[in-house]
N, C-alpha and C. Protein backbone atom coordinates (compact mmCIF):
# COMPACT_ATOMS: atom_id res chain seq x y z
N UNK A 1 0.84 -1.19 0.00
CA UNK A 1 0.00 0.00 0.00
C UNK A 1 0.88 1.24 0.00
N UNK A 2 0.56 2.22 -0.42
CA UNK A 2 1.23 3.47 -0.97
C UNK A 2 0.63 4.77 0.11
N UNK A 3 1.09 5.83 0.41
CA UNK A 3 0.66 6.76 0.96
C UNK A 3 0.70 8.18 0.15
N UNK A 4 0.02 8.79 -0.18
CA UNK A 4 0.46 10.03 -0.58
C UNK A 4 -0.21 11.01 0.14
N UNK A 5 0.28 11.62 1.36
CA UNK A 5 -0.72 12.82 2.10
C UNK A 5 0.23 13.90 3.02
N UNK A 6 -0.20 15.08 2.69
CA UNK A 6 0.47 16.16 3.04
C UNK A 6 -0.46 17.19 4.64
N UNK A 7 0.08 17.50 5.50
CA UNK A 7 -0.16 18.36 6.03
C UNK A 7 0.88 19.15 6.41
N UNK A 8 0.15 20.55 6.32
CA UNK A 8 1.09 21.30 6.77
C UNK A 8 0.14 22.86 7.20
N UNK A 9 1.02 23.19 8.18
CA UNK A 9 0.61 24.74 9.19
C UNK A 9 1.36 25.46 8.80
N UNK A 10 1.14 26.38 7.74
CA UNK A 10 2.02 27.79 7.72
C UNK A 10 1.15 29.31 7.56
N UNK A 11 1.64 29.99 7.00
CA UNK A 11 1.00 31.54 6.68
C UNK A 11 1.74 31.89 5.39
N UNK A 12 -0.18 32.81 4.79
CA UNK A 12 0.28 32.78 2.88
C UNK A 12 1.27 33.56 2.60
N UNK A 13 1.80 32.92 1.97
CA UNK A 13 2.97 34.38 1.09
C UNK A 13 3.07 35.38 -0.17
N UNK A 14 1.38 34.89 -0.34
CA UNK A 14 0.73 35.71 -1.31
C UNK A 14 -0.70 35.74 -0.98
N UNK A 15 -1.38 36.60 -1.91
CA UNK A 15 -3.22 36.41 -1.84
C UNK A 15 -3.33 35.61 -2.80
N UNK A 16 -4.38 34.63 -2.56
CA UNK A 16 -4.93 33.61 -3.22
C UNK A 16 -5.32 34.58 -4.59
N UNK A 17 -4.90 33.09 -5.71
CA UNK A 17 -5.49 33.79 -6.69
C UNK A 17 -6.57 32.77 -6.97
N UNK A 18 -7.40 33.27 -7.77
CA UNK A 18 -8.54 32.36 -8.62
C UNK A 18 -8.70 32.47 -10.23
N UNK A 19 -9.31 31.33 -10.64
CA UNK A 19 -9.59 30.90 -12.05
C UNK A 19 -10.72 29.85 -12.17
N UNK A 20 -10.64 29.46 -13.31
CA UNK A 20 -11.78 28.82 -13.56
C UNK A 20 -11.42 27.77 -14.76
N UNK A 21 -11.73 26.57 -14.34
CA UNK A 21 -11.28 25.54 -15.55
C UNK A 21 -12.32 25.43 -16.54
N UNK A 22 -12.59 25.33 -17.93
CA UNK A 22 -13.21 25.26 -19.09
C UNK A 22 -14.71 24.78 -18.72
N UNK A 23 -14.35 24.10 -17.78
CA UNK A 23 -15.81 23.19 -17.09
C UNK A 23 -16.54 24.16 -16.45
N UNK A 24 -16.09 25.33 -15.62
CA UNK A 24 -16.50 26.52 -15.38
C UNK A 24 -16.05 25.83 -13.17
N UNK A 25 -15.31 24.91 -12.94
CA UNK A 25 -15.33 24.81 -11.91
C UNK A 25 -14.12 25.67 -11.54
N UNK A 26 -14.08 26.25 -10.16
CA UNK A 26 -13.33 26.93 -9.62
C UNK A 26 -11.95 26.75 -9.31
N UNK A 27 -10.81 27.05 -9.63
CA UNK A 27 -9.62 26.73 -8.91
C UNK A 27 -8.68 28.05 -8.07
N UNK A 28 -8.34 27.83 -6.84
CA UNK A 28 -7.69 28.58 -5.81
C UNK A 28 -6.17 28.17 -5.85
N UNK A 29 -5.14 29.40 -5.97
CA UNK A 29 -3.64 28.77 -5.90
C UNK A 29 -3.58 29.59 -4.73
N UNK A 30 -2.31 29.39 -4.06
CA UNK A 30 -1.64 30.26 -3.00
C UNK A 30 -0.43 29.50 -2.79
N UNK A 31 0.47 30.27 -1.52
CA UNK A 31 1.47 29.92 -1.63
C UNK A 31 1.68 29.71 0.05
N UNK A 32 2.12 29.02 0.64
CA UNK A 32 2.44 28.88 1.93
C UNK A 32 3.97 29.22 2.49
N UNK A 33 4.39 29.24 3.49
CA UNK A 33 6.04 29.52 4.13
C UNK A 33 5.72 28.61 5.33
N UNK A 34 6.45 27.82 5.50
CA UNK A 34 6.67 27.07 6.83
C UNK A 34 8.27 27.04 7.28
N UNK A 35 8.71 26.82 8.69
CA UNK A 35 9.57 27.41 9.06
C UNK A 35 9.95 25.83 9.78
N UNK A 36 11.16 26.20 9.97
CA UNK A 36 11.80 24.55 11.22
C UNK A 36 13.12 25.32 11.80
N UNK A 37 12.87 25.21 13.30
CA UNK A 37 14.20 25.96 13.73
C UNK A 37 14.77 24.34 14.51
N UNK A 38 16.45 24.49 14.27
CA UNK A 38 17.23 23.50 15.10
C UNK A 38 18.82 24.25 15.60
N UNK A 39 19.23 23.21 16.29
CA UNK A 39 20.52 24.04 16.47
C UNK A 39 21.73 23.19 16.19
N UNK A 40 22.75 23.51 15.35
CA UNK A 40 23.67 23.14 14.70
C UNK A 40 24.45 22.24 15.89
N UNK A 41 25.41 21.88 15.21
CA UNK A 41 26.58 20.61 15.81
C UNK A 41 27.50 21.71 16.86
N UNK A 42 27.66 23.02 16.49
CA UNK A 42 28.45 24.28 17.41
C UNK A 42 27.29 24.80 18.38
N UNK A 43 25.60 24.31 18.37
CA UNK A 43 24.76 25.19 19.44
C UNK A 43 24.14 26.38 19.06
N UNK A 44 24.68 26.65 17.55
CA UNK A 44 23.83 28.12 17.00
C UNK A 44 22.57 27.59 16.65
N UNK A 45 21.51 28.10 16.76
CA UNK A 45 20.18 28.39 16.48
C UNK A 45 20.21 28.82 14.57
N UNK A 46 19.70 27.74 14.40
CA UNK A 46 19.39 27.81 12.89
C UNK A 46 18.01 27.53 12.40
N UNK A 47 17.53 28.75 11.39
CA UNK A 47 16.29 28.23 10.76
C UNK A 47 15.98 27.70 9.48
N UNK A 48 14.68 27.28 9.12
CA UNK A 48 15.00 27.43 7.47
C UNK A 48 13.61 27.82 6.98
N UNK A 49 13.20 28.51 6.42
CA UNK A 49 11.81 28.55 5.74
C UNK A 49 11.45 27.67 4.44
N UNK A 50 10.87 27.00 4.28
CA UNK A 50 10.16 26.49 3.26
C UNK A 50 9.26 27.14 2.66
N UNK A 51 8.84 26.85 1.24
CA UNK A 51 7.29 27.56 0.28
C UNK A 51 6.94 26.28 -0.58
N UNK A 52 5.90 26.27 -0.12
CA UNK A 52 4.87 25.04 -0.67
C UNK A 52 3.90 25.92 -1.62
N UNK A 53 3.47 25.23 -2.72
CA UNK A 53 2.90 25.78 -3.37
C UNK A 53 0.78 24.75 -3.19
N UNK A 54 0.19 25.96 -3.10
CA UNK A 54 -0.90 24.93 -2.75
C UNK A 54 -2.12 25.06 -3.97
N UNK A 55 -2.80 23.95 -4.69
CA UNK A 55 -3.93 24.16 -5.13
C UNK A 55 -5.24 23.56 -4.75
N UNK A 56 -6.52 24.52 -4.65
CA UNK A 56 -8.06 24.02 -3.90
C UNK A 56 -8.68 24.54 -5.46
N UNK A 57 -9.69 22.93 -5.36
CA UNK A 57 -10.67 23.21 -6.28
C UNK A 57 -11.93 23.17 -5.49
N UNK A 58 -13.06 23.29 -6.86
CA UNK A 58 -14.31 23.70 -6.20
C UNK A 58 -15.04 24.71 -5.24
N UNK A 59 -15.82 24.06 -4.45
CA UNK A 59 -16.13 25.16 -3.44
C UNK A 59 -15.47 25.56 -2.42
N UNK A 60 -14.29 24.63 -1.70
CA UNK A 60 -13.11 25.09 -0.78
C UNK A 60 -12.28 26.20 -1.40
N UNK A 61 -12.50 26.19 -3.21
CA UNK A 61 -11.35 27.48 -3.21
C UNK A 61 -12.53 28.56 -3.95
N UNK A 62 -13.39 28.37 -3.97
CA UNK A 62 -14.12 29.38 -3.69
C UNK A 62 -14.22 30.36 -2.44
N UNK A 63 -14.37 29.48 -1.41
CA UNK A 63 -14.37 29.65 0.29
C UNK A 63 -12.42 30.68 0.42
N UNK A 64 -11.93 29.80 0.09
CA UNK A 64 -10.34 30.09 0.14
C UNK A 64 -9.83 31.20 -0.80
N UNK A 65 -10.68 31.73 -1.86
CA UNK A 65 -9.96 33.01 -2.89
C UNK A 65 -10.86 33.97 -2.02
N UNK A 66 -12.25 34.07 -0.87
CA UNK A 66 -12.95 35.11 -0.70
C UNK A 66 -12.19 35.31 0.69
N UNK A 67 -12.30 34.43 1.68
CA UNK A 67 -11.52 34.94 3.23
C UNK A 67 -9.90 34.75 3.71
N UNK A 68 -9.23 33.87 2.68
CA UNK A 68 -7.85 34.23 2.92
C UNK A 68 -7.18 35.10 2.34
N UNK A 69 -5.81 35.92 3.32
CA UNK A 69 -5.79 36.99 3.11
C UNK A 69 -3.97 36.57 3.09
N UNK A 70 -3.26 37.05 2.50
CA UNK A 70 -1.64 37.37 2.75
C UNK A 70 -1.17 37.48 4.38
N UNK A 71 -0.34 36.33 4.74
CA UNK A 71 0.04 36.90 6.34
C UNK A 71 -0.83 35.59 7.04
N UNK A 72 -2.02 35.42 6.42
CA UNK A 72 -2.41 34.81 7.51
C UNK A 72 -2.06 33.13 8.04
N UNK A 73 -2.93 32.89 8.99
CA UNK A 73 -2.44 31.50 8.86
C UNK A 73 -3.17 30.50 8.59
N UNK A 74 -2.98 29.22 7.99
CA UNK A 74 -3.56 28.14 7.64
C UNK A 74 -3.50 26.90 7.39
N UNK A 75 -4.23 26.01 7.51
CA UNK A 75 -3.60 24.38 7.89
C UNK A 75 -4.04 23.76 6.29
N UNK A 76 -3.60 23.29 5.48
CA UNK A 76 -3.82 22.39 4.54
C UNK A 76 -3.11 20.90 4.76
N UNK A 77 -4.66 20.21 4.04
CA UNK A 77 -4.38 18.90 3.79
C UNK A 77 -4.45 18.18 2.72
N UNK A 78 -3.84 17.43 2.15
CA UNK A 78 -3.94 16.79 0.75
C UNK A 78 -3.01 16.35 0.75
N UNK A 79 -2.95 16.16 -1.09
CA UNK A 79 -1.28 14.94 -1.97
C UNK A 79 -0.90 16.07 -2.39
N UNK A 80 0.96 15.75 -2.52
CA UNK A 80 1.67 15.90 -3.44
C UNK A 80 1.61 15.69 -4.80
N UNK A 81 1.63 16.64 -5.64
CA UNK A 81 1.80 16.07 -7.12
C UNK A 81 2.54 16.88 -7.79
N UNK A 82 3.36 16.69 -8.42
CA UNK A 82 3.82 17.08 -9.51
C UNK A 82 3.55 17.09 -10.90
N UNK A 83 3.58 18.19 -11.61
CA UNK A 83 2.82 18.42 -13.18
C UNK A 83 4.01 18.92 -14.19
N UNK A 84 4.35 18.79 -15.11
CA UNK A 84 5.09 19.09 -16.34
C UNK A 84 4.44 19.38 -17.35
N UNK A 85 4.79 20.48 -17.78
CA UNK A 85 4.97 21.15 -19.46
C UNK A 85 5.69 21.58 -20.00
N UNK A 86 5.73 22.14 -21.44
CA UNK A 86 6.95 22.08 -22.55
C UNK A 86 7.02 23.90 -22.41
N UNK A 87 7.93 24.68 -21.76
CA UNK A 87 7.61 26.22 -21.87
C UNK A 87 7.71 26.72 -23.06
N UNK A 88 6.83 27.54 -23.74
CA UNK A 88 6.39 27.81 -25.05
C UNK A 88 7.68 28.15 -25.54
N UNK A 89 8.21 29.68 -24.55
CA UNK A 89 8.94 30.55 -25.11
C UNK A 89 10.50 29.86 -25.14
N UNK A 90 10.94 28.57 -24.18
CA UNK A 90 12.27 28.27 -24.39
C UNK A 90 12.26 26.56 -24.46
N UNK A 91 11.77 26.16 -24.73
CA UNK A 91 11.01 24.39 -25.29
C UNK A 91 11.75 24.14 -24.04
N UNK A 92 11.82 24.42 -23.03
CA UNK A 92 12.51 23.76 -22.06
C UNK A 92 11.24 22.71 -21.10
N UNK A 93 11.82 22.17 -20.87
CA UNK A 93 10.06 21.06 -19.78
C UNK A 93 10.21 21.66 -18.45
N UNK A 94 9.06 22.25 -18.26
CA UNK A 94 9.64 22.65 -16.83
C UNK A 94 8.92 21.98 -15.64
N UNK A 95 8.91 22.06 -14.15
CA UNK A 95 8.03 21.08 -13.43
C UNK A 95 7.44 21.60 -12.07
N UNK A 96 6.78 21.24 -11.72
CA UNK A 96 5.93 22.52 -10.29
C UNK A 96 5.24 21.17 -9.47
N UNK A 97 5.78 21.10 -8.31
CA UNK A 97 5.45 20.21 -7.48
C UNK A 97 4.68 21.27 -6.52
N UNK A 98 3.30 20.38 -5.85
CA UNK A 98 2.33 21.66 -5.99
C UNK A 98 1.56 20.33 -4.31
N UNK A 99 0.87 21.19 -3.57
CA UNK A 99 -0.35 20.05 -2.72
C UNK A 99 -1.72 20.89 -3.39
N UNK A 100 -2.29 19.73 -3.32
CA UNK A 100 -3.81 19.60 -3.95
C UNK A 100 -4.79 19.53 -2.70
N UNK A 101 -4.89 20.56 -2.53
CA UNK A 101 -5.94 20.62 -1.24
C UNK A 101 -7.04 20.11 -0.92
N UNK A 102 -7.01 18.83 -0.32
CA UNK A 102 -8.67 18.07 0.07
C UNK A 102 -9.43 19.09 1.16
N UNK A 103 -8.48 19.70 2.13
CA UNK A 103 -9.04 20.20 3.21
C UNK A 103 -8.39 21.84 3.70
N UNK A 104 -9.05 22.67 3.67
CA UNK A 104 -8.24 23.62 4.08
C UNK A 104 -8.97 24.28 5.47
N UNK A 105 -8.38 24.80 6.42
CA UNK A 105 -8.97 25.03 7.80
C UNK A 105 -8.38 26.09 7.48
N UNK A 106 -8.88 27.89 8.24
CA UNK A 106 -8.63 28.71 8.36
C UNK A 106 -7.68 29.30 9.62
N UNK A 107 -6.96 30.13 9.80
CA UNK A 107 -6.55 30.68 11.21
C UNK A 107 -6.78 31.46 11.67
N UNK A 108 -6.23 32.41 12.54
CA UNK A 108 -6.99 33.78 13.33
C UNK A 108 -6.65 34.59 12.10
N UNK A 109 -7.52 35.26 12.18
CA UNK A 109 -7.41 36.67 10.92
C UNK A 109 -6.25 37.84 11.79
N UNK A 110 -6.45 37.85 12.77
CA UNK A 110 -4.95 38.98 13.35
C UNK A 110 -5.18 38.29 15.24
N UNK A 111 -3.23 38.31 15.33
CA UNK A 111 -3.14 37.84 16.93
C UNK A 111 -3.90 36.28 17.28
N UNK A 112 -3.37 36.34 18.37
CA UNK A 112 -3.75 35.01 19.13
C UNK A 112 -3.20 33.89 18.25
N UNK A 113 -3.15 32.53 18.57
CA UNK A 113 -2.97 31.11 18.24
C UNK A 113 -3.49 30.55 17.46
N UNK A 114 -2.90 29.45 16.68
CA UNK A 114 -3.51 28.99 15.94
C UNK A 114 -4.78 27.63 15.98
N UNK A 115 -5.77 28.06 15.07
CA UNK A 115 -7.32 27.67 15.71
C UNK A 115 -8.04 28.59 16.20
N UNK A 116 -8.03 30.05 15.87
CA UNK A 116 -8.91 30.75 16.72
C UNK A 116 -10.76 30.63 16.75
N UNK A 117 -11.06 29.22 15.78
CA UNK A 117 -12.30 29.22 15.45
C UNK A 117 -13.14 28.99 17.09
N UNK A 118 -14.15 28.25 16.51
CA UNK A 118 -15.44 27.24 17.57
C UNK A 118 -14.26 27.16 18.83
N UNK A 119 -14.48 27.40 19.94
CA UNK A 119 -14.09 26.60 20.73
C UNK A 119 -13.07 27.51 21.28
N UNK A 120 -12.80 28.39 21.18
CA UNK A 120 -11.89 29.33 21.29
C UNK A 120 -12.34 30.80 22.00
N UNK A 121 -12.30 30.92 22.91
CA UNK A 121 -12.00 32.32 23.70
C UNK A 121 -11.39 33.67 23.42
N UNK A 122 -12.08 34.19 22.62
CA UNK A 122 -11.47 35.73 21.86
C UNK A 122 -11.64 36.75 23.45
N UNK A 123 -10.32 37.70 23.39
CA UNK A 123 -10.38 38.54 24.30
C UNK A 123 -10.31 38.30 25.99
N UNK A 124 -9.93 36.71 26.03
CA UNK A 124 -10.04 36.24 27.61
C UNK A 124 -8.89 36.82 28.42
N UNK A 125 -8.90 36.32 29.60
CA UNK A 125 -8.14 37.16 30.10
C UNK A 125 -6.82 35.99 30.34
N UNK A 126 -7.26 34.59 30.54
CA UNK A 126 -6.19 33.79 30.44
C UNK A 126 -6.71 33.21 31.51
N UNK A 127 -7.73 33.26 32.17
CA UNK A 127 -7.63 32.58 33.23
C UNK A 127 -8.50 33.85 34.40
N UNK A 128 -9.40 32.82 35.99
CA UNK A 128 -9.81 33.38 36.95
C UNK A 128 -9.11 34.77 37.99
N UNK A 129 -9.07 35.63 38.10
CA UNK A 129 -8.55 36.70 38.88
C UNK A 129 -8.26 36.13 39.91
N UNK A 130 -8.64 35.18 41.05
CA UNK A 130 -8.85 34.97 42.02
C UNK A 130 -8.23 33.45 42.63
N UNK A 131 -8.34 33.02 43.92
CA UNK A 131 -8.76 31.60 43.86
C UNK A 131 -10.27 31.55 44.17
N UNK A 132 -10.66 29.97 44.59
CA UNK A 132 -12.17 29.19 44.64
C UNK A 132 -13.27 30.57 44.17
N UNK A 133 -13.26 30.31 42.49
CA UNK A 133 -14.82 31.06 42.53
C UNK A 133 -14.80 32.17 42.41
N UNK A 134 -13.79 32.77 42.99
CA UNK A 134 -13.63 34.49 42.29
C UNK A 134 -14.02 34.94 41.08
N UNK A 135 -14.71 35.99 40.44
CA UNK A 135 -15.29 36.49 39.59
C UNK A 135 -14.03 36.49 38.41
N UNK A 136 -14.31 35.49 37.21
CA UNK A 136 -13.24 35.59 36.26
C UNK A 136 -13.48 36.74 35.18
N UNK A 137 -14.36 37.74 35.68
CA UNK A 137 -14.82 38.80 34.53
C UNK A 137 -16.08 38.28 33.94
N UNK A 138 -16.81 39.47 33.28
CA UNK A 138 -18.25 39.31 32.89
C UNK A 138 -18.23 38.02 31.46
N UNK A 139 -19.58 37.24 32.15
CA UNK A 139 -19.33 36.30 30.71
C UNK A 139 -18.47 35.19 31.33
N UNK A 140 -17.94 35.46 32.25
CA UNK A 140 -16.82 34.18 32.54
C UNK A 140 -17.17 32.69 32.99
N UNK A 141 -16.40 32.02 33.05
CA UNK A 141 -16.53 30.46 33.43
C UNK A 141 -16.97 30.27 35.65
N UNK A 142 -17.83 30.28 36.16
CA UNK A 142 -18.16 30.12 37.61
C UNK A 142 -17.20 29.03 38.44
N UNK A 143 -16.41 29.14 38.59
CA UNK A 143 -15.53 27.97 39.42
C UNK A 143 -16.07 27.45 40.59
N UNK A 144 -15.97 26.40 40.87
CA UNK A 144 -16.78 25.69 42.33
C UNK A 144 -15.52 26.17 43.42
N UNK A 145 -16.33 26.28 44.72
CA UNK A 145 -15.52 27.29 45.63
C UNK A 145 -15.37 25.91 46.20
N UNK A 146 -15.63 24.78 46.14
CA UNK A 146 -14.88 23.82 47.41
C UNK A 146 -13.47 23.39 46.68
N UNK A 147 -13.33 22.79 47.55
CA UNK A 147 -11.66 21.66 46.90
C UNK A 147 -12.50 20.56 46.79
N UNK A 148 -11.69 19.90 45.32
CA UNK A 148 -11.76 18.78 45.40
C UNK A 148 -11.26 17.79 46.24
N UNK A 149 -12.04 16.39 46.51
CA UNK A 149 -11.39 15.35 47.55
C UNK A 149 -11.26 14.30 46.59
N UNK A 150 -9.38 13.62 46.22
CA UNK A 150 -9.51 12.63 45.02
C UNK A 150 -10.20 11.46 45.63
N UNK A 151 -10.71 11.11 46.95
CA UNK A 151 -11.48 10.47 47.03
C UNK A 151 -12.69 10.33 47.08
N UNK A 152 -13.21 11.33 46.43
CA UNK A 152 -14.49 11.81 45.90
C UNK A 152 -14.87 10.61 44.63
N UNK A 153 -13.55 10.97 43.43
CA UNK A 153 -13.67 10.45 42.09
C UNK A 153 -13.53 9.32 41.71
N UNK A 154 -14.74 8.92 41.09
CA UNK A 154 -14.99 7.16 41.35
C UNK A 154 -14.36 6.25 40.55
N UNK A 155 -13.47 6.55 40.43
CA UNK A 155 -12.24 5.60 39.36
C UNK A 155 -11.13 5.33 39.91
């Protein structure tokens, strides 16, 4: 059995562009930067950036040419593929290894972590002011003012 599947977390290094194949279905390109820091055999801190080139068809790059923006961040999933053609102007073959986006998830549009969707706390404060129950700010989570006893928990 064979695998071909890509993920990767970076931020665009361009604005999505869009087109349209003869069929009239939609296609989304963009470009990603991902980064890997390590530290050499001497202890220096070294990075490297990568650029992946990404393509979404259909309605994901419909979704993906209207709310992604340059800068931001975003998780794609899909295959690797590579495509070849003959360049008009110098008959040379040239080749563009590219991910084909099955899935694309969005990131925070400005600040905070990545995932800022569902489930996520815009503007929190990080946590209760207080201990047991203290007011964590309006809107906040109510903490139970006793202590727990681990012999309370029935496992």
């Amino acid at each position: 059995m064979f695998l071909n599947r890509a993920i990767i977390i970076g931020n665009l290094t361009r604005d999505p562009e869009m087109r349209a194949l003869p069929s009239g279905m939609q296609v989304c390109s963009f470009g990603i930067a991902t980064n890997r820091v390590w530290k050499d055999k001497d202890g220096n801190k070294k990075e490297q950036a990568d650029f992946h080139n990404i393509v979404v068809f259909g309605r994901q790059a419909e979704t993906a040419g209207q709310y992604l923006k340059k800068g931001q961040t975003v998780l794609v999933e899909g295959r690797i593929q590579t495509r070849s053609w003959d360049d008009k102007n110098t008959n040379e073959k040239k080749y563009r290894t590219e991910i084909v986006a099955d899935r694309v998830q969005f990131g925070p549009k400005a600040g905070g972590g990545f995932g800022g969707g569902a489930g996520s706390v815009e503007g929190s404060s990080g946590g209760p002011k207080g201990k047991k129950g203290e007011d964590a700010g309006s809107g906040g989570i109510e903490y139970p003012t006793d202590e727990i006893n681990p012999e309370d928990i029935p496992f």
